[in-house]
PDB file of N, CA and C in Angstrom:
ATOM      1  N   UNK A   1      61.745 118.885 124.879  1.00  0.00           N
ATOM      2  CA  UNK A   1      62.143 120.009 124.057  1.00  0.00           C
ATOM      3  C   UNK A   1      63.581 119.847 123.572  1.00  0.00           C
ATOM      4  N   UNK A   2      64.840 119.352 124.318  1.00  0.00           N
ATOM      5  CA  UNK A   2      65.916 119.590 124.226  1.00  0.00           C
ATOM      6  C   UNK A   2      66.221 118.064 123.053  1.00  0.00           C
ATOM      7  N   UNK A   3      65.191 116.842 123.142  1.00  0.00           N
ATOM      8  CA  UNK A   3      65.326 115.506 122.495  1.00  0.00           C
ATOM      9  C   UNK A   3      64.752 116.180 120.877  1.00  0.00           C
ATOM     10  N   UNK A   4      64.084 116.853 121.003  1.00  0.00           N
ATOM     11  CA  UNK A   4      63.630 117.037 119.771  1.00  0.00           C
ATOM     12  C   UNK A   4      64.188 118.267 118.874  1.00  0.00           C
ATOM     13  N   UNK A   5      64.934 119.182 119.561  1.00  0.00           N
ATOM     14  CA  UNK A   5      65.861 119.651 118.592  1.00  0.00           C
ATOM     15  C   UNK A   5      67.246 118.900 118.679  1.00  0.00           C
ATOM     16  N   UNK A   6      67.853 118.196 119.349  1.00  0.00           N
ATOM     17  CA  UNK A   6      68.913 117.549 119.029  1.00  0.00           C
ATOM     18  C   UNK A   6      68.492 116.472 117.714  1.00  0.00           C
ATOM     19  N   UNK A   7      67.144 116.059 117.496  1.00  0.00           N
ATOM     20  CA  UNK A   7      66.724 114.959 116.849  1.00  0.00           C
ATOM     21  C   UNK A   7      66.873 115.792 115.262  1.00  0.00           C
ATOM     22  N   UNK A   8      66.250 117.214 115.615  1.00  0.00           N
ATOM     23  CA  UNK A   8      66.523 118.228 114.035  1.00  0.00           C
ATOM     24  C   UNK A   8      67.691 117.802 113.729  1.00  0.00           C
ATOM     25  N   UNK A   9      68.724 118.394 114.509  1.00  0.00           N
ATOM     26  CA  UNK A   9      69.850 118.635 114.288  1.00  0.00           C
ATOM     27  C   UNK A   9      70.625 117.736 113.687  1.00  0.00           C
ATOM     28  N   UNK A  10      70.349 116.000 113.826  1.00  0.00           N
ATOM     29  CA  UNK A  10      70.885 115.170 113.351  1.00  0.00           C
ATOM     30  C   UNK A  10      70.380 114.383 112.101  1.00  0.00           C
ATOM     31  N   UNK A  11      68.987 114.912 111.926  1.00  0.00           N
ATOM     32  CA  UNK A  11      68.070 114.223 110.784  1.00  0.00           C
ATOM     33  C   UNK A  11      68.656 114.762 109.315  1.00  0.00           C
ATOM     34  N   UNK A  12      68.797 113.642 108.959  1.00  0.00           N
ATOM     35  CA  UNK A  12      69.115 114.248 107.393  1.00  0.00           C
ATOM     36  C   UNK A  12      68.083 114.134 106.430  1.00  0.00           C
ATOM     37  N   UNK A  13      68.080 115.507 105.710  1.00  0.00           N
ATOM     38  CA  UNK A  13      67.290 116.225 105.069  1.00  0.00           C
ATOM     39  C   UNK A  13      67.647 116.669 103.951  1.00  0.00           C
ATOM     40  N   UNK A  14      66.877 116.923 102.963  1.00  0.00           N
ATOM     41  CA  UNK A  14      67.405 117.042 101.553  1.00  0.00           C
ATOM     42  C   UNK A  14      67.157 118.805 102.039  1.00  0.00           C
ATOM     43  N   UNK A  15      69.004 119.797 101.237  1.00  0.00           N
ATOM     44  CA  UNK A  15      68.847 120.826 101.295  1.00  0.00           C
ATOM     45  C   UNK A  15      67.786 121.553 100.873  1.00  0.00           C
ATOM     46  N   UNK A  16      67.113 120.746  99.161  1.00  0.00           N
ATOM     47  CA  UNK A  16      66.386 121.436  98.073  1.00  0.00           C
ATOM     48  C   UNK A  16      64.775 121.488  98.826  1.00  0.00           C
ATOM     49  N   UNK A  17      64.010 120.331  99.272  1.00  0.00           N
ATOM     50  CA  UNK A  17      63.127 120.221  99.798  1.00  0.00           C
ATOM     51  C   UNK A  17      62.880 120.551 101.120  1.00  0.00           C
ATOM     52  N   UNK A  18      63.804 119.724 102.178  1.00  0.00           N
ATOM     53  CA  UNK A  18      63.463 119.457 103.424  1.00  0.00           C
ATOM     54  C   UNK A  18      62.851 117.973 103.591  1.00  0.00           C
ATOM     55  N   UNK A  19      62.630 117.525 102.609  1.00  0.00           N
ATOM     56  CA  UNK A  19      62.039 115.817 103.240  1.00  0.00           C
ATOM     57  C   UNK A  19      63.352 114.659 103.816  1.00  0.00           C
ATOM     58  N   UNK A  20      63.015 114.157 104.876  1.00  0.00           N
ATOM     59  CA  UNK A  20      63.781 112.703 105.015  1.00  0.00           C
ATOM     60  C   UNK A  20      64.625 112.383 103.824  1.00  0.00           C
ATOM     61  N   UNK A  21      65.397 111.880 104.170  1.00  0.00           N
ATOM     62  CA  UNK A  21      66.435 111.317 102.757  1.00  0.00           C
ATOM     63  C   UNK A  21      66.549 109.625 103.372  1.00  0.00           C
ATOM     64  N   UNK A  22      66.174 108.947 102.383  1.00  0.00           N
ATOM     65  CA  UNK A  22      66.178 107.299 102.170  1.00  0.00           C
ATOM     66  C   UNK A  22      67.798 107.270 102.536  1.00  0.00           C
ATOM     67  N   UNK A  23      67.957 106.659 103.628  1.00  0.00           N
ATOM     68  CA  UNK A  23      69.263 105.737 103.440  1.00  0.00           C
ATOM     69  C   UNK A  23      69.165 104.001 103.267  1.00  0.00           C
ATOM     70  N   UNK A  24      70.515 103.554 102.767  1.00  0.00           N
ATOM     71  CA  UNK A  24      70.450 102.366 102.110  1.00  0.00           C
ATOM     72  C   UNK A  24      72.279 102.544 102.252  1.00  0.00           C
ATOM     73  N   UNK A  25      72.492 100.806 102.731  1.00  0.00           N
ATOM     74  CA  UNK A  25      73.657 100.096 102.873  1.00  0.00           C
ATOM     75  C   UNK A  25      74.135  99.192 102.690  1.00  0.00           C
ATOM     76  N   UNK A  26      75.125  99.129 102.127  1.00  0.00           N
ATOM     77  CA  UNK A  26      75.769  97.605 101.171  1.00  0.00           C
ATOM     78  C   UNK A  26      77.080  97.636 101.905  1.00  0.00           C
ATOM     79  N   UNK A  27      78.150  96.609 101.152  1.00  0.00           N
ATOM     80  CA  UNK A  27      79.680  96.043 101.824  1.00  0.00           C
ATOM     81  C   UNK A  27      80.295  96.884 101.857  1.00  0.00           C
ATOM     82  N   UNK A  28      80.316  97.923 101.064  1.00  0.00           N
ATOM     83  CA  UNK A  28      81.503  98.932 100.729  1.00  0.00           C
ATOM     84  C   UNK A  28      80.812 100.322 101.069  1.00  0.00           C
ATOM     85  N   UNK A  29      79.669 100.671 101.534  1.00  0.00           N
ATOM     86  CA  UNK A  29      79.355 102.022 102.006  1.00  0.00           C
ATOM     87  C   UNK A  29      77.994 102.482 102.317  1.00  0.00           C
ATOM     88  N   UNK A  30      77.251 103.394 102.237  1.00  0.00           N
ATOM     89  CA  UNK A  30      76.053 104.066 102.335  1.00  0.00           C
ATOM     90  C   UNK A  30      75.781 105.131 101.370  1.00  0.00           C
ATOM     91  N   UNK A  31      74.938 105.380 100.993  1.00  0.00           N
ATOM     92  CA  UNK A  31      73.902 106.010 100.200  1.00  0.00           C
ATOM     93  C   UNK A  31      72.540 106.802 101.139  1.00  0.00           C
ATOM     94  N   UNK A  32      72.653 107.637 100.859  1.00  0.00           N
ATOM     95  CA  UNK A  32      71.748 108.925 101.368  1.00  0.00           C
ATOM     96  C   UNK A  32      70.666 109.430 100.387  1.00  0.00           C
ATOM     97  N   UNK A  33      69.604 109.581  99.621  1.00  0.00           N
ATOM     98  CA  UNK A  33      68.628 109.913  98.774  1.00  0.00           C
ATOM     99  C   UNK A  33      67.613 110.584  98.766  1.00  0.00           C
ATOM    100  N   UNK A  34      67.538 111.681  98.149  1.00  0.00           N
ATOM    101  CA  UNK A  34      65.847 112.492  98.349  1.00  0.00           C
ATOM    102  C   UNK A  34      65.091 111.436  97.251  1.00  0.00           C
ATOM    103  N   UNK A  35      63.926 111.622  98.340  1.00  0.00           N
ATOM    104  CA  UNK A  35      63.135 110.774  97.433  1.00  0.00           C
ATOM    105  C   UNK A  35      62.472 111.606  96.528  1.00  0.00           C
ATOM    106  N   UNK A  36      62.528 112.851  96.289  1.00  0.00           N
ATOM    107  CA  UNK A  36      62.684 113.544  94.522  1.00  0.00           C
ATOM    108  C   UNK A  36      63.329 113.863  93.800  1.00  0.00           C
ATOM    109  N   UNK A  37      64.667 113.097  94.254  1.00  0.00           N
ATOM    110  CA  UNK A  37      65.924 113.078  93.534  1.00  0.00           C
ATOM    111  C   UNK A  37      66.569 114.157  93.271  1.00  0.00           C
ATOM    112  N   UNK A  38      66.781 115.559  94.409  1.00  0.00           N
ATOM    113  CA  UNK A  38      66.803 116.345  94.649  1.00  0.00           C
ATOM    114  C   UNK A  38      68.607 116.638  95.045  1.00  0.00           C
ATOM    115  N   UNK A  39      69.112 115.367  96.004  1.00  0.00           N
ATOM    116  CA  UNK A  39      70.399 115.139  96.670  1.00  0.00           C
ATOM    117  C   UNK A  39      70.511 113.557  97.035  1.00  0.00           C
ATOM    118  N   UNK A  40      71.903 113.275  96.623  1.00  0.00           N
ATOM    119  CA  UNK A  40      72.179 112.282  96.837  1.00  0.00           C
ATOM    120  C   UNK A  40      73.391 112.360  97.724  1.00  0.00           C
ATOM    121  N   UNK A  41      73.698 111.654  98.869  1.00  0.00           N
ATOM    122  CA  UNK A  41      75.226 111.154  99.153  1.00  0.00           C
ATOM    123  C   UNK A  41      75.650 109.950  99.317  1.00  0.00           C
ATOM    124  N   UNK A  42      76.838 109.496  99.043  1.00  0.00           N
ATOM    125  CA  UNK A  42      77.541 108.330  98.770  1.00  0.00           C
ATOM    126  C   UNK A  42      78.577 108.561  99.712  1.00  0.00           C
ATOM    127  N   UNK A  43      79.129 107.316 100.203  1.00  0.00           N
ATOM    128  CA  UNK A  43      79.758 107.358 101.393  1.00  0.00           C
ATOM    129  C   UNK A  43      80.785 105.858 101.196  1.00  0.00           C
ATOM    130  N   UNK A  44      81.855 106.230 100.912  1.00  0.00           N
ATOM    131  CA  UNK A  44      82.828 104.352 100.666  1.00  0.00           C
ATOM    132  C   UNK A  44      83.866 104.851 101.361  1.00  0.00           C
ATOM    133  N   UNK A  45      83.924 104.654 103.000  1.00  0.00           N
ATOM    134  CA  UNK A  45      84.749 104.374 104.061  1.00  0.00           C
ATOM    135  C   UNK A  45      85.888 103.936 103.476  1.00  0.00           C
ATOM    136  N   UNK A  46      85.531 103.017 102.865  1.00  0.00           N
ATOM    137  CA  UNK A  46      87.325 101.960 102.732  1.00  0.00           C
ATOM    138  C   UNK A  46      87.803 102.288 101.537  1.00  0.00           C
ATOM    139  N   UNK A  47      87.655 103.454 100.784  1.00  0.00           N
ATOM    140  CA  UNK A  47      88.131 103.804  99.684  1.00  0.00           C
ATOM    141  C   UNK A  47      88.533 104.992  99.871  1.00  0.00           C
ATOM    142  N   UNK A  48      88.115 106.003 101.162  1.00  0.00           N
ATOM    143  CA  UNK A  48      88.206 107.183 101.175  1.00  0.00           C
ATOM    144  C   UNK A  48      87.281 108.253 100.598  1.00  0.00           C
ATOM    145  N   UNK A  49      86.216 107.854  99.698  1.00  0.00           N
ATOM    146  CA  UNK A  49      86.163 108.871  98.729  1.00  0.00           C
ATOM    147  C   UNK A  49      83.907 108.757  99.714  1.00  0.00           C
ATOM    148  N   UNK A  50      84.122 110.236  99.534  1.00  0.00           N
ATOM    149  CA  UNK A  50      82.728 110.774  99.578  1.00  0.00           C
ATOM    150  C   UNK A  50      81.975 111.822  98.634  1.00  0.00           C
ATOM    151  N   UNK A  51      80.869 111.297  98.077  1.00  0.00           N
ATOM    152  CA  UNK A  51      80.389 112.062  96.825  1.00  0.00           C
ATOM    153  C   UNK A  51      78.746 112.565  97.266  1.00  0.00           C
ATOM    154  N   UNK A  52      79.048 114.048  96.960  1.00  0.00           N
ATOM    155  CA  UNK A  52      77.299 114.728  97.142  1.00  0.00           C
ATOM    156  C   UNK A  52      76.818 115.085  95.368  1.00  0.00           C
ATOM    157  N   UNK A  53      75.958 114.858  95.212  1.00  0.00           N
ATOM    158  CA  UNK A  53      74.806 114.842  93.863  1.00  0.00           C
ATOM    159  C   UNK A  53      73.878 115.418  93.642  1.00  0.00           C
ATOM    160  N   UNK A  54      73.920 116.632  92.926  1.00  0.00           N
ATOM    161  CA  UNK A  54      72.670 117.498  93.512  1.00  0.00           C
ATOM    162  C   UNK A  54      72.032 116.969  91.801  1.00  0.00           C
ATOM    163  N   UNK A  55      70.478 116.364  91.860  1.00  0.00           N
ATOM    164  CA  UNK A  55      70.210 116.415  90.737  1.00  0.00           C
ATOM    165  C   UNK A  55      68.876 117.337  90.710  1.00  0.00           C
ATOM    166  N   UNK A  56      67.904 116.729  89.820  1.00  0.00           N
ATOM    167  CA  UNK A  56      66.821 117.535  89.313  1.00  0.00           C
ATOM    168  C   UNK A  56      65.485 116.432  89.791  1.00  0.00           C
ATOM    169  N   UNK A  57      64.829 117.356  89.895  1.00  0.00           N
ATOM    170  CA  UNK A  57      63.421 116.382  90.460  1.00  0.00           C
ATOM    171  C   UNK A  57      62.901 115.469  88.939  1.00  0.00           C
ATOM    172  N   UNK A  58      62.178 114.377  89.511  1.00  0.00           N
ATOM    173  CA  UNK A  58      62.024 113.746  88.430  1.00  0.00           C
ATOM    174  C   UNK A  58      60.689 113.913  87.979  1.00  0.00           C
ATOM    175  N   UNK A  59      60.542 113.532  86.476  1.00  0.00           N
ATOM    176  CA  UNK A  59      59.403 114.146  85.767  1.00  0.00           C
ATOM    177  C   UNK A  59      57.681 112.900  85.483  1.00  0.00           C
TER     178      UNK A  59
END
């Protein structure tokens, strides 16, 4: 009981939906994605800079 809400708590989730969000990682950072293109985050450690993306589902 206590593994599986700590597991909520840390799962990232698109605000708009609720589904899993695709992550994906390269040299310079991470990327976070609804897979209905719902929210995106971008993540570049060595630049400082962090970006959230709220778009529109795709057609």
């Amino acid at each position: 009981m206590i593994k599986s809400l700590l597991a909520k708590l840390f799962k990232d989730t698109c605000p708009a939906c609720g589904e899993a969000l695709i992550s994906s990682r390269n040299s310079i950072g991470w990327t976070k994605t609804c897979p209905q293109n719902h929210y995106k985050e971008e993540s570049y450690g060595v630049l400082g800079v962090y970006i959230v993306t709220k778009g529109s589902p795709r057609h």
